[in-house]
Protein backbone atom coordinates (compact mmCIF):
# COMPACT_ATOMS: atom_id res chain seq x y z
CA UNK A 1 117.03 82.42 130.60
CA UNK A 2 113.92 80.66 129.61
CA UNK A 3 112.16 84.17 128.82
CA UNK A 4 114.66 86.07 127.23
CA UNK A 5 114.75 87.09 123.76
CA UNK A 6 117.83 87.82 121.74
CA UNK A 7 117.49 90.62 118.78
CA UNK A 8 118.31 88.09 116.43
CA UNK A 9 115.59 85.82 117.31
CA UNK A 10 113.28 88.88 117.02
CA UNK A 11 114.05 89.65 113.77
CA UNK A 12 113.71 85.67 112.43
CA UNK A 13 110.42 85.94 114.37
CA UNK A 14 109.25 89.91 112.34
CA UNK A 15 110.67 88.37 108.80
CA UNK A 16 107.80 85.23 109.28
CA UNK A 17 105.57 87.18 109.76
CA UNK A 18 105.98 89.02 107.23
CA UNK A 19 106.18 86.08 104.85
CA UNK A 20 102.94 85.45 105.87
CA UNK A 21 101.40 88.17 105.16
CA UNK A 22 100.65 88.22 101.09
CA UNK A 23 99.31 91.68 101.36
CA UNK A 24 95.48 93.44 101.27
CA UNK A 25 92.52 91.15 99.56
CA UNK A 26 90.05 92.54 97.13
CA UNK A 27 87.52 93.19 100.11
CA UNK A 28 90.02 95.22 102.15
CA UNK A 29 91.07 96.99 98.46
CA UNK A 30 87.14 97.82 97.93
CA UNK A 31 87.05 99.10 101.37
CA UNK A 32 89.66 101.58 101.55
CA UNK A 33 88.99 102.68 97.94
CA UNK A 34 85.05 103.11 99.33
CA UNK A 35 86.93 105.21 102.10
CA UNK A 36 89.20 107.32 99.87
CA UNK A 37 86.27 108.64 97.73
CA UNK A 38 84.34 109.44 100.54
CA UNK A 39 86.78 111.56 101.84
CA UNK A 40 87.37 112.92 98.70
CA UNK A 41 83.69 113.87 98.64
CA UNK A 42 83.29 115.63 102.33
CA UNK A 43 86.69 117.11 100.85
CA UNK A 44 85.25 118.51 97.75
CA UNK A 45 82.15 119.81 99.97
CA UNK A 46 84.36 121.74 102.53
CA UNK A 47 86.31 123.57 100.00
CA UNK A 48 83.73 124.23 97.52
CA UNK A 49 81.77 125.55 100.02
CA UNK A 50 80.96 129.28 100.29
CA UNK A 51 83.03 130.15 103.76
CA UNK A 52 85.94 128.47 102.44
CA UNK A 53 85.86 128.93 99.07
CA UNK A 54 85.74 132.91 100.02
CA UNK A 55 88.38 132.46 102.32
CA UNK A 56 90.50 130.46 99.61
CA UNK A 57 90.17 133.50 97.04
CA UNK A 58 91.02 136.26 99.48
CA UNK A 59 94.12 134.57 100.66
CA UNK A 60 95.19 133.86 96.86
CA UNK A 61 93.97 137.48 95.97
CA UNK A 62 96.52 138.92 98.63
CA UNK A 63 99.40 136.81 97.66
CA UNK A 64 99.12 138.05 94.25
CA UNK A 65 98.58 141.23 95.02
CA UNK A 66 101.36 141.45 97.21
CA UNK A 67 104.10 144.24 96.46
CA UNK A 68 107.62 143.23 95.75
């Protein structure tokens, strides 16, 4: 029974770990915030653009022109 492992002895061995962990430093913070605006940007791009941006008006146009 040297390699079994009980569930209680897996969760003692997920809550230390977690105790270790203190949670994201400022360089991983900077990073995804660096990430999230650049998305945000190709975002902005795609829907501003002129295909989409047509396509976003004639889909809104026809829902509110839609008879009830």
């Amino acid at each position: 029974m040297a390699g079994k492992v009980t569930v209680r002895g897996w969760w003692r061995a997920r809550r230390a770990a977690a105790r270790g962990d203190a949670g994201m430093t400022t360089s991983e913070y900077a990073v995804g915030t660096i990430a999230a605006a650049g998305f945000a940007a190709v975002l902005y791009k795609i829907v501003t653009s002129g295909t989409v941006s047509g396509t976003l008006e004639s889909v809104i146009g026809k829902a509110l022109d839609a008879p009830f």
